[in-house]
N, C-alpha and C. Protein backbone atom coordinates (compact mmCIF):
# COMPACT_ATOMS: atom_id res chain seq x y z
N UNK A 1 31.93 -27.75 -50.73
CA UNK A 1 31.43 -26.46 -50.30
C UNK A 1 29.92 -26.55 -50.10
N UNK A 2 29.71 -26.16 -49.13
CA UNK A 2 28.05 -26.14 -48.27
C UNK A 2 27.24 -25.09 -49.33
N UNK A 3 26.41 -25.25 -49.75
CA UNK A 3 25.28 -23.94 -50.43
C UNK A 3 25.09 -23.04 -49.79
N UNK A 4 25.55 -22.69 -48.82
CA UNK A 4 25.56 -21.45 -47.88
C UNK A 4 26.63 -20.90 -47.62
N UNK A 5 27.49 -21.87 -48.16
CA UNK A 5 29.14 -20.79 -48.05
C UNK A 5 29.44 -20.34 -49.69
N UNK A 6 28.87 -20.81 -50.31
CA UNK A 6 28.61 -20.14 -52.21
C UNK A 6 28.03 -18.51 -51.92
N UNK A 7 28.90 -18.21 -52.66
CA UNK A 7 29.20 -16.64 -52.89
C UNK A 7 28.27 -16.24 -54.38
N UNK A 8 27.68 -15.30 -54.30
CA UNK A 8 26.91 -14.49 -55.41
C UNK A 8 27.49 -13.41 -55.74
N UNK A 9 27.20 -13.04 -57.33
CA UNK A 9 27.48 -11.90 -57.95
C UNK A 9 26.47 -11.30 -58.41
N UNK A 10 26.26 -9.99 -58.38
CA UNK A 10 25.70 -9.36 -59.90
C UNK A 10 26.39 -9.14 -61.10
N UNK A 11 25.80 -9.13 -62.27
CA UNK A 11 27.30 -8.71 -63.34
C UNK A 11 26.44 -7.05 -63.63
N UNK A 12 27.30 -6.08 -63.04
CA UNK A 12 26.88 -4.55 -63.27
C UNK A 12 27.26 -3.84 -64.32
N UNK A 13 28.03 -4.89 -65.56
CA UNK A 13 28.71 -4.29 -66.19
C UNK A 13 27.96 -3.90 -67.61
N UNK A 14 28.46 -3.02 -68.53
CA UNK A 14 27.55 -2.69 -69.83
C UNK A 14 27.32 -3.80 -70.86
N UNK A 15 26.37 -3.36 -72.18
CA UNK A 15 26.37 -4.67 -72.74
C UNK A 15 27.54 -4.90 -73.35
N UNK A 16 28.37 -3.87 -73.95
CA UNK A 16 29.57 -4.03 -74.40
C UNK A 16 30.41 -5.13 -73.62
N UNK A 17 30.74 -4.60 -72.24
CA UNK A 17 31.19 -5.69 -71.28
C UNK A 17 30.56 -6.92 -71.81
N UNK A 18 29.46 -7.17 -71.69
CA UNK A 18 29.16 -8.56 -71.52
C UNK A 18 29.15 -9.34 -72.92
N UNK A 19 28.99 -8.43 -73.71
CA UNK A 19 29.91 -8.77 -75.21
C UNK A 19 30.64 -9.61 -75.71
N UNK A 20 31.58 -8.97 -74.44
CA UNK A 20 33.00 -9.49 -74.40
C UNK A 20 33.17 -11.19 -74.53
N UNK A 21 32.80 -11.47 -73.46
CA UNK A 21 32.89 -12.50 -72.45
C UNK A 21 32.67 -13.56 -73.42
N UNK A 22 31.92 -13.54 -75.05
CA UNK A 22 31.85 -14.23 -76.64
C UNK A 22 31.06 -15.36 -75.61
N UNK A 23 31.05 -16.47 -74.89
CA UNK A 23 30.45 -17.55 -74.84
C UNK A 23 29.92 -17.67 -73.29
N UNK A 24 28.58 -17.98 -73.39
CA UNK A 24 27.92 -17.60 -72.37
C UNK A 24 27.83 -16.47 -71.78
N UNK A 25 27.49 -15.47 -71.98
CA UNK A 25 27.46 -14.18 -71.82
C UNK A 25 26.66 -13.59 -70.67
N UNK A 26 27.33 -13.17 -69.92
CA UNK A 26 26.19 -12.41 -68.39
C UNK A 26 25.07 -11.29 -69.40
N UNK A 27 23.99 -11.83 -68.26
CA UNK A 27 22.99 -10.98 -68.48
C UNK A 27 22.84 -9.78 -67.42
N UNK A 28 22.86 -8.47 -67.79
CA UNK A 28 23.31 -7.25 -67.25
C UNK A 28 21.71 -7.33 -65.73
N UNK A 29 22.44 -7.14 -64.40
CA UNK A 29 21.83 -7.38 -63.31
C UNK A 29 21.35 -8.63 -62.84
N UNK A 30 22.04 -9.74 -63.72
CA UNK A 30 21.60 -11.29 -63.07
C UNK A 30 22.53 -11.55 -62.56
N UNK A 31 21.88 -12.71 -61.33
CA UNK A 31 22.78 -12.66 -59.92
C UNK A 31 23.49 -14.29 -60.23
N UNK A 32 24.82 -14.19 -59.99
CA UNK A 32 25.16 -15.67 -60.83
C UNK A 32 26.10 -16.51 -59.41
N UNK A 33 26.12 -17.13 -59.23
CA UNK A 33 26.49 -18.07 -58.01
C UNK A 33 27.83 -17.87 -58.97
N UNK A 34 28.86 -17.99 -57.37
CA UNK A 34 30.75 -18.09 -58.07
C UNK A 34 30.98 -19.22 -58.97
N UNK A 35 30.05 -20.07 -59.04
CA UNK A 35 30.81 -21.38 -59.64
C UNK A 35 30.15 -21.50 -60.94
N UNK A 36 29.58 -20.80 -60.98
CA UNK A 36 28.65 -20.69 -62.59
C UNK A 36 29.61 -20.20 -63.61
N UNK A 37 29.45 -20.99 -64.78
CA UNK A 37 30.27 -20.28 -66.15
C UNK A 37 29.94 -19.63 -66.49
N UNK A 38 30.47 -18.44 -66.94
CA UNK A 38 30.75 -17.47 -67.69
C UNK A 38 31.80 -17.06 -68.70
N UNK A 39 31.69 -17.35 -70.13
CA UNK A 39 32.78 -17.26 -70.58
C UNK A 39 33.52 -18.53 -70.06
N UNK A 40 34.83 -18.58 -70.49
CA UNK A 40 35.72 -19.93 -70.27
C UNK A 40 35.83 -19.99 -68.92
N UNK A 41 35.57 -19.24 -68.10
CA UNK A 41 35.91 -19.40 -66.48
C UNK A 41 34.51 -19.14 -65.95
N UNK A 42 34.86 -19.32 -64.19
CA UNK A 42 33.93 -19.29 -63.56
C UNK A 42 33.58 -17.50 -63.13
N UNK A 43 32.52 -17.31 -62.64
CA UNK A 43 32.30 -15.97 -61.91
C UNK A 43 33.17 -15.44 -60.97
N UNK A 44 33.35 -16.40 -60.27
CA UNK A 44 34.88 -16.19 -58.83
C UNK A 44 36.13 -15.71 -59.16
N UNK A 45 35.88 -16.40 -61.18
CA UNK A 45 37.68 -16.04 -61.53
C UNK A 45 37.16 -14.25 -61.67
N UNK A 46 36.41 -14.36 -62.56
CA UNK A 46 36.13 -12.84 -63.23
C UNK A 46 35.82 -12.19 -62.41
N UNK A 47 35.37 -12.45 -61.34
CA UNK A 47 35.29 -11.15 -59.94
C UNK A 47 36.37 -11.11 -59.23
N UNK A 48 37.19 -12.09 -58.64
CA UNK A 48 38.29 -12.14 -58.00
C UNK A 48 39.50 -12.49 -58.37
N UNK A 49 39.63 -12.92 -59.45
CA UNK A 49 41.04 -13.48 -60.40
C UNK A 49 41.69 -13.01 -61.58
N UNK A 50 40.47 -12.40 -62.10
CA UNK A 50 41.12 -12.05 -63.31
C UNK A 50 42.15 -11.00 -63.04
N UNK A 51 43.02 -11.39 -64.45
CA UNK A 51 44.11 -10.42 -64.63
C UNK A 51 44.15 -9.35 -65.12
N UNK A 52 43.13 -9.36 -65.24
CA UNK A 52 42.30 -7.99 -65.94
C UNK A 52 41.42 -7.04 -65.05
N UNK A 53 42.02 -5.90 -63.76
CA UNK A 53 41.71 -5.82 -63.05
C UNK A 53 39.93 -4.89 -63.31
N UNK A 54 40.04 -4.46 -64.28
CA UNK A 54 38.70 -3.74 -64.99
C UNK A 54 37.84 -4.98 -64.80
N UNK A 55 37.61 -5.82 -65.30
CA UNK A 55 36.85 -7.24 -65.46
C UNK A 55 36.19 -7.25 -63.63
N UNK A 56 37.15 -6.88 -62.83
CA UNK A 56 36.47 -7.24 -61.35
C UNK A 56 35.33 -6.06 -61.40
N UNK A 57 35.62 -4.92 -62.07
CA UNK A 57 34.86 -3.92 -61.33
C UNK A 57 33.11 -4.17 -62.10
N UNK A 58 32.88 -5.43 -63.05
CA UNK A 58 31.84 -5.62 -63.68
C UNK A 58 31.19 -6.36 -62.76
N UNK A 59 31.52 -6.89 -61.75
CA UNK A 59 31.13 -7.98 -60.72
C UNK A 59 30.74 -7.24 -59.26
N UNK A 60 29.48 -7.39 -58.69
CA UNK A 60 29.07 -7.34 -57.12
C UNK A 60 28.95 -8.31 -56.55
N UNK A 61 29.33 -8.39 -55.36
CA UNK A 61 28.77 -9.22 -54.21
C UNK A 61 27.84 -8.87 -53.86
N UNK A 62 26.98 -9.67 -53.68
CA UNK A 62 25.93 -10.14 -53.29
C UNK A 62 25.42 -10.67 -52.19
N UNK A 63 24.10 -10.68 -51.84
CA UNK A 63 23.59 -11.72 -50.76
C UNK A 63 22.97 -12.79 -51.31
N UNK A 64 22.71 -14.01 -51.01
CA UNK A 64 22.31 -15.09 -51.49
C UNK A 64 20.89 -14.74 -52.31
N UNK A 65 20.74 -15.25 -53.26
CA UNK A 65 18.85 -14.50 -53.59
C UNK A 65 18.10 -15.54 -53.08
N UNK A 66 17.21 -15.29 -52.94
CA UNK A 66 16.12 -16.26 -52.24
C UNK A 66 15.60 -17.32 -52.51
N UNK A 67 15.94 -17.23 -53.71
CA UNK A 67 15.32 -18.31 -54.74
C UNK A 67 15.89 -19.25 -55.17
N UNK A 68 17.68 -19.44 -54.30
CA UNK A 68 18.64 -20.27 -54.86
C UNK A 68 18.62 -21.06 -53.84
């Protein structure tokens, strides 16, 4: 996968949310590339996979940040 077809998130979710997640924990408004860990999975799962459909709504898409 090209660095320009990598997909970004925000994690919008509360700290409770990010609580959750026990290992490696999102930091509330940091923008995390899909392939970055979070918790036992990647960002891509927890925005687009999980089975836990609440878990997606903690996740934005994004535009690339500038700085990546």
């Amino acid at each position: 996968m090209k660095n320009d077809e990598i997909k970004y998130y925000q994690f919008i979710g509360s700290q409770k949310d990010a609580d959750s997640y026990l290992v490696r924990m999102p930091i509330i408004n940091q923008i995390y590339s899909e392939n970055e860990a979070i918790g036992r999975y990647t960002v891509a799962y927890w925005a687009l996979e999980s089975p836990v459909n609440e878990i997606g709504l903690e996740w934005k898409l994004v535009d690339k940040p500038k700085n990546k």
